[in-house]
N, C-alpha and C. Protein backbone atom coordinates (compact mmCIF):
# COMPACT_ATOMS: atom_id res chain seq x y z
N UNK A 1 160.26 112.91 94.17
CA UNK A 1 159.07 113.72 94.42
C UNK A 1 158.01 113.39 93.39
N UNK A 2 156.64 113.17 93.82
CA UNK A 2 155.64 112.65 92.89
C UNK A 2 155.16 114.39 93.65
N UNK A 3 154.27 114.82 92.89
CA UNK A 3 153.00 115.68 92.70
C UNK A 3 152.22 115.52 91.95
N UNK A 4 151.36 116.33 91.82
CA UNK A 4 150.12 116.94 90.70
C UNK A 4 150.22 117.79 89.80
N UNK A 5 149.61 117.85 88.95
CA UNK A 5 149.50 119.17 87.58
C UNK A 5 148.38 118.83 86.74
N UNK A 6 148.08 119.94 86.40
CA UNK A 6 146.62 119.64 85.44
C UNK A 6 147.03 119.38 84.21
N UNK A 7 146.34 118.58 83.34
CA UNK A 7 146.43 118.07 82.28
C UNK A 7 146.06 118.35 81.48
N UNK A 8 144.86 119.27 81.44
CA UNK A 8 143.81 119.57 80.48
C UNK A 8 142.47 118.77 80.59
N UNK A 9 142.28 117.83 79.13
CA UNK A 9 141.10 117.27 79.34
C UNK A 9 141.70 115.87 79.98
N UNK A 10 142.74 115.63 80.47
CA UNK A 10 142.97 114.33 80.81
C UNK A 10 142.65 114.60 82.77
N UNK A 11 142.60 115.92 82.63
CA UNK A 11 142.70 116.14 84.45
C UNK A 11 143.79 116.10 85.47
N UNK A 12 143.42 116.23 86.42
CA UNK A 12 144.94 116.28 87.19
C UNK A 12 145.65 114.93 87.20
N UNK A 13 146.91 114.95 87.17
CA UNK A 13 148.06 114.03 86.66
C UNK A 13 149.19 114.29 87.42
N UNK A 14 149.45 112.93 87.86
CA UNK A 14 150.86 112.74 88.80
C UNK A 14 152.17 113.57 87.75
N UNK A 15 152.90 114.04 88.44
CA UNK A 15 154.07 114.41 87.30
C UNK A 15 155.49 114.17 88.43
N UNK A 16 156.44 114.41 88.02
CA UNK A 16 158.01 114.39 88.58
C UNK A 16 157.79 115.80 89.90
N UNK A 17 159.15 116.03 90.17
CA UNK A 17 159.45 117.07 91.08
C UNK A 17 159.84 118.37 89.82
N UNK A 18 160.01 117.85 88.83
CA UNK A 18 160.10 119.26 87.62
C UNK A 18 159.00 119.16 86.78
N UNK A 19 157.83 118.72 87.35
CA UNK A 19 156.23 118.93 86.44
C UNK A 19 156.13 117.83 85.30
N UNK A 20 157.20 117.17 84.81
CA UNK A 20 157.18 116.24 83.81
C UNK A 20 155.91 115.01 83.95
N UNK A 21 155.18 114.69 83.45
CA UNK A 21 154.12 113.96 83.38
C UNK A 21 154.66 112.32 83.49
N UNK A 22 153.99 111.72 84.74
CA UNK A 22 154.65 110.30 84.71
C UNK A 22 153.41 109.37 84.37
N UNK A 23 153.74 107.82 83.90
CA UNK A 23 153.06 106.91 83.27
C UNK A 23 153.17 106.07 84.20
N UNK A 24 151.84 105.10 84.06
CA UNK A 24 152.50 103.47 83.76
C UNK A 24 152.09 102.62 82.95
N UNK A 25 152.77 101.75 82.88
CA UNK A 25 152.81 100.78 81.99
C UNK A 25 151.98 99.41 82.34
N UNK A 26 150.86 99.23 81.28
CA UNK A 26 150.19 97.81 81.59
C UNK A 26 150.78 96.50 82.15
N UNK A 27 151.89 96.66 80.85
CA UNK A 27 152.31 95.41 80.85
C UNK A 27 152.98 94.86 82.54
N UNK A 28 153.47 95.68 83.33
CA UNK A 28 154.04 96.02 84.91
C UNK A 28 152.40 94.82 85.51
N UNK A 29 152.40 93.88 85.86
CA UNK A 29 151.57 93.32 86.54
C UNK A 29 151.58 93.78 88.17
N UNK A 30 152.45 93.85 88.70
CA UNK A 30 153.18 94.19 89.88
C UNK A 30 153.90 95.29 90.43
N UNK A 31 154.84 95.49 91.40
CA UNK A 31 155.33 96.83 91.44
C UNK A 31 156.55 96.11 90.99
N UNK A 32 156.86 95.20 90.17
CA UNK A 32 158.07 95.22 89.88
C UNK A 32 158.23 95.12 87.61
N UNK A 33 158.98 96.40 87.82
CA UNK A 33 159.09 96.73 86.48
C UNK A 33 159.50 95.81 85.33
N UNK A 34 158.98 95.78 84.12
CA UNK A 34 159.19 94.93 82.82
C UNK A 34 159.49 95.74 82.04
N UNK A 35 159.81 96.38 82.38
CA UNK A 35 160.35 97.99 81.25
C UNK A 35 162.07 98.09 81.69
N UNK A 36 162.98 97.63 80.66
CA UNK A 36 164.00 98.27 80.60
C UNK A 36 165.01 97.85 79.30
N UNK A 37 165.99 98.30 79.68
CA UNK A 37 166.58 98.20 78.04
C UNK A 37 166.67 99.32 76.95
N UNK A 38 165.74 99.21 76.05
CA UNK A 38 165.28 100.31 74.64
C UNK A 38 163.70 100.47 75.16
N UNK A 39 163.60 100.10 76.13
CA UNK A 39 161.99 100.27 76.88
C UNK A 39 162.42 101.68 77.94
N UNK A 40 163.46 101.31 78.64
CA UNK A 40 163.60 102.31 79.68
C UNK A 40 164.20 103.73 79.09
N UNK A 41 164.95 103.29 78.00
CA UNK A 41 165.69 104.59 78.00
C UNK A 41 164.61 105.26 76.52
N UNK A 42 163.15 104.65 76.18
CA UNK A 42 162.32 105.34 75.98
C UNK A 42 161.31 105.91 76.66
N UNK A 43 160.87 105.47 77.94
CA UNK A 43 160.36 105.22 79.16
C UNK A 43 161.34 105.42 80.04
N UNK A 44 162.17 106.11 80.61
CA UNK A 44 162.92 106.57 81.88
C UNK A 44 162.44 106.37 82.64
N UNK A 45 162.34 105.41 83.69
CA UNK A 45 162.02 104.75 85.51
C UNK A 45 162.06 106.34 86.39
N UNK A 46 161.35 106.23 86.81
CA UNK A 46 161.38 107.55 88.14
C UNK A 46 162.32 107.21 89.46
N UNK A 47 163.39 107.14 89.90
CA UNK A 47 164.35 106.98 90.37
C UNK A 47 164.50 107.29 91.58
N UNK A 48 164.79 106.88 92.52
CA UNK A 48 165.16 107.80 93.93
C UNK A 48 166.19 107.21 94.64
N UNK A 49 166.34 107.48 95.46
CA UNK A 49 168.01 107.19 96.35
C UNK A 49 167.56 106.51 97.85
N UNK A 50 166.16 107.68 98.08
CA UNK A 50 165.59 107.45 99.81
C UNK A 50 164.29 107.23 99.48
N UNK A 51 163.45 107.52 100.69
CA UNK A 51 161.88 107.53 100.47
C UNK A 51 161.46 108.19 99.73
N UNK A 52 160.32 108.05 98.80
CA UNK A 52 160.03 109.05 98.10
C UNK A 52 158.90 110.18 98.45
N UNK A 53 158.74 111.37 98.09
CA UNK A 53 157.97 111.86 98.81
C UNK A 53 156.50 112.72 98.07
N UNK A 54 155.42 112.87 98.16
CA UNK A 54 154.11 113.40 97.22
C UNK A 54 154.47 115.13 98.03
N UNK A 55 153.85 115.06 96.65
CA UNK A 55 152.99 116.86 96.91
C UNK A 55 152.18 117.17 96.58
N UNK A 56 151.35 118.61 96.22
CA UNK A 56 150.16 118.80 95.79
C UNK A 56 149.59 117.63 96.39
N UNK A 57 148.58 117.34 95.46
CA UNK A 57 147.56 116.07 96.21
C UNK A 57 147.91 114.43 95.88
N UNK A 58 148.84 114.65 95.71
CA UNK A 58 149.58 113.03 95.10
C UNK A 58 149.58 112.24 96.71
N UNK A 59 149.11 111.58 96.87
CA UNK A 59 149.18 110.62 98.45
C UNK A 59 150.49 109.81 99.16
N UNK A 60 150.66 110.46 99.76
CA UNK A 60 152.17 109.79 100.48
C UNK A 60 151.91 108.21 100.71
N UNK A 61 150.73 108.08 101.12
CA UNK A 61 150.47 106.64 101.93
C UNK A 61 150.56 105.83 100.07
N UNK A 62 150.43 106.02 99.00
CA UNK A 62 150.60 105.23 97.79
C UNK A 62 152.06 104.96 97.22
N UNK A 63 152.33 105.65 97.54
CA UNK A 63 153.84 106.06 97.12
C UNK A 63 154.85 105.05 97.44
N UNK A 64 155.76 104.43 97.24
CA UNK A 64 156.25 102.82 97.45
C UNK A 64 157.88 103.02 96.38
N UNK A 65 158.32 102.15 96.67
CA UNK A 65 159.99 101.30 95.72
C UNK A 65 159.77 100.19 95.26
N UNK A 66 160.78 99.89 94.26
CA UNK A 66 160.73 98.42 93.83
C UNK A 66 162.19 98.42 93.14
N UNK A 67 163.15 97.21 93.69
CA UNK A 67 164.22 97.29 92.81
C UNK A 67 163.91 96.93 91.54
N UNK A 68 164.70 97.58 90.58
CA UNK A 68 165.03 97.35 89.04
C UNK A 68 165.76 96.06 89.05
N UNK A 69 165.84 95.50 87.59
CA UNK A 69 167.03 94.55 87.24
C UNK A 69 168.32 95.19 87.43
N UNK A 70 168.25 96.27 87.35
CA UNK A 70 169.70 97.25 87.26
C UNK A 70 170.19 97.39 89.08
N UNK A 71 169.42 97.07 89.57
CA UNK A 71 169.72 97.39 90.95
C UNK A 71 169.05 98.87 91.74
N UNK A 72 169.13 99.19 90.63
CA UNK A 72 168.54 101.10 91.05
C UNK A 72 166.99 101.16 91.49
N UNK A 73 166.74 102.02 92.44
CA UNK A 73 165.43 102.03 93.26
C UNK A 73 164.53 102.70 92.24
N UNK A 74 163.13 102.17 92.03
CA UNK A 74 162.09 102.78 91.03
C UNK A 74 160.78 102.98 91.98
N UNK A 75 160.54 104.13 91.77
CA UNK A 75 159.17 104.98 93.00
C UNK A 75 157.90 103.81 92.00
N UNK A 76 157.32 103.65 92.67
CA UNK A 76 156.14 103.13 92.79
C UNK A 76 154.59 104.23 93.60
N UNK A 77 153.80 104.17 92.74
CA UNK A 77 152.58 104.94 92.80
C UNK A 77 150.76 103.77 93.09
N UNK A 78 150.51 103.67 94.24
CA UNK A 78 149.38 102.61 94.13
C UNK A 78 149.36 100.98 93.27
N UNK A 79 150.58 100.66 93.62
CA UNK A 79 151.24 99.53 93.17
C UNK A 79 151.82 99.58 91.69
N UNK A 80 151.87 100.45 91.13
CA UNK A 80 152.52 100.39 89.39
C UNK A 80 153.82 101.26 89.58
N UNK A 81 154.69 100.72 89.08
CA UNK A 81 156.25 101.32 88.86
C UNK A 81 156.09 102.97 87.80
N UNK A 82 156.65 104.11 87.95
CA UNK A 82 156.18 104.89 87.44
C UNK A 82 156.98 105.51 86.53
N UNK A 83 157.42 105.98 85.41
CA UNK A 83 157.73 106.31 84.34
C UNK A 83 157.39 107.77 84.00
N UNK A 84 158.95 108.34 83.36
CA UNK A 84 158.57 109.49 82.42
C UNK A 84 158.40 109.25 81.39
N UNK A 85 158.56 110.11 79.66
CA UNK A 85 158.51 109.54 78.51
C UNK A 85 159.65 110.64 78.01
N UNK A 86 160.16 109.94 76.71
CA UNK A 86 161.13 110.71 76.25
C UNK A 86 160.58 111.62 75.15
N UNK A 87 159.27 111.41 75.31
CA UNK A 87 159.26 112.14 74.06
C UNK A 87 158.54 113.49 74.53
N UNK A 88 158.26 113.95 75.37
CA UNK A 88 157.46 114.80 76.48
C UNK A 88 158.86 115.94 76.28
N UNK A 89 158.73 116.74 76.47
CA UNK A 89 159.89 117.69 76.37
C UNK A 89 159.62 118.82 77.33
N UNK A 90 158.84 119.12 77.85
CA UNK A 90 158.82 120.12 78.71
C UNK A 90 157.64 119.89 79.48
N UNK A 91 157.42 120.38 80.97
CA UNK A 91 156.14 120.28 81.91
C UNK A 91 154.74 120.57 81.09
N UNK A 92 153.86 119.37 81.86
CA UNK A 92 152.62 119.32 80.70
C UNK A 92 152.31 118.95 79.74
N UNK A 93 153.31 118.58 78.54
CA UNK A 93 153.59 117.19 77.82
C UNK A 93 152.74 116.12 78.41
N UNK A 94 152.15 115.35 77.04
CA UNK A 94 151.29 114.33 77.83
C UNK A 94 151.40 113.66 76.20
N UNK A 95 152.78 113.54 75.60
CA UNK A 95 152.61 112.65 74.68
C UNK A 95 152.79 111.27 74.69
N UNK A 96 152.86 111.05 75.91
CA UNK A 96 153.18 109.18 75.90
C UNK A 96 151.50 108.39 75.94
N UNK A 97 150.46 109.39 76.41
CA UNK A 97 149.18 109.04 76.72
C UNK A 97 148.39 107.93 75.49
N UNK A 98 148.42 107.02 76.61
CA UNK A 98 147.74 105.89 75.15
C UNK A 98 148.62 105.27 74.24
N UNK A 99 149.54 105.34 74.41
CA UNK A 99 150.76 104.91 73.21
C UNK A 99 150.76 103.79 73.68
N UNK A 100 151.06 102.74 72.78
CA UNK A 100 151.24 100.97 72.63
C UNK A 100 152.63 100.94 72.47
N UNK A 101 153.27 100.53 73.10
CA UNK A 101 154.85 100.73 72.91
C UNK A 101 155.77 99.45 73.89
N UNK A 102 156.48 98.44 73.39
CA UNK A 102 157.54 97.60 73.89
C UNK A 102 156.11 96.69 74.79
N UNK A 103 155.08 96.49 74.20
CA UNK A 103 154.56 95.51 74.23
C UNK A 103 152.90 95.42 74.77
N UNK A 104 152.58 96.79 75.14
CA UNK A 104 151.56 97.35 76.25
C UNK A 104 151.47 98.97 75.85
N UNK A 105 150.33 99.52 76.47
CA UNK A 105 149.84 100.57 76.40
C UNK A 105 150.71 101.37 77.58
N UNK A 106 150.45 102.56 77.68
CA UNK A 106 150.76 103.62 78.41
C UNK A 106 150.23 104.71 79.19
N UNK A 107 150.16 104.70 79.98
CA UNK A 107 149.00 106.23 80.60
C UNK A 107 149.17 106.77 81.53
N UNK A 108 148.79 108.30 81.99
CA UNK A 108 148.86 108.84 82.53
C UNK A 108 148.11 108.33 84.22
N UNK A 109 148.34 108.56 85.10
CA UNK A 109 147.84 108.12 86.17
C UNK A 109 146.98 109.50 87.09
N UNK A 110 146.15 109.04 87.69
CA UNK A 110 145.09 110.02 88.56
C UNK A 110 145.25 110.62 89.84
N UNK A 111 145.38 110.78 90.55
CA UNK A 111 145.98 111.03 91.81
C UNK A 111 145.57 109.60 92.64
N UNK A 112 144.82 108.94 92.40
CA UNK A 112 144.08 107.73 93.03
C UNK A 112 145.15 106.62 92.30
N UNK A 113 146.28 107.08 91.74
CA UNK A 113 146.97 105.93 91.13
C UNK A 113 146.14 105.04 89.67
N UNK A 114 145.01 105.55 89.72
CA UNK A 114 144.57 104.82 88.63
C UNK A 114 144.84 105.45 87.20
N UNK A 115 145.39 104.65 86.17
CA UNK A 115 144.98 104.70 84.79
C UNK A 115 144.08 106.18 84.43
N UNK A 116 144.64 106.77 83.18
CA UNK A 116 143.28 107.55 82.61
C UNK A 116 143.20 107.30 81.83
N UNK A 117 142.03 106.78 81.35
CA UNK A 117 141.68 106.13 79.81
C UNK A 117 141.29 107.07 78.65
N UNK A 118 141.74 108.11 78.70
CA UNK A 118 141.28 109.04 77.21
C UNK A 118 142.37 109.85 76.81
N UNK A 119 142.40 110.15 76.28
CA UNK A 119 142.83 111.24 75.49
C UNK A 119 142.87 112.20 74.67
């Protein structure tokens, strides 16, 4: 489940099916992920089993898969593989925003799938 939640000054923001705030990652050229390892299990992959599905105003028609190296299915958002952060601890957390980390920056995404550049 992708949805929405407000962010504050970052604005509304894709998050999980439990409000957790999801990323992506620059370095991801494609919908296929470059994040794993001591990348993923700082960056946790958004995971699913079947189709994945939006709520609030998150767009079904963006919403997409991509296998991992691991084999395991990773939701895809307007072509970028999508990510929680470990360091976020509860809904509304938005500490991964802007962080340079395992090689590339990090950010929160818009409902349009795009990047938010501030923080």
């Amino acid at each position: 489940m992708v949805k929405t939640a407000s962010a504050g000054a970052l604005g509304t923001v894709l998050v999980d099916g439990k409000g957790h705030t999801l990323y992506l990652f620059e370095a991801d050229k494609s919908t296929t992920s470059t994040c794993d390892g001591a990348c993923a299990s700082a960056w946790p992959p958004l995971l699913t089993s079947g189709a994945p599905t939006a709520g609030g105003s998150a767009k079904s028609d963006l919403l997409g898969t991509s296998k991992r190296s691991d084999g395991k299915t990773q939701v895809t958002y307007h072509g970028h593989p999508v990510y929680g952060y470990a360091g976020d601890s509860k809904p509304g957390d938005t500490n991964g925003q802007a962080l340079n980390q395992f090689g590339a920056k990090w950010y929160v995404l818009d409902t349009a799938g795009n990047k938010v550049d501030k923080s």
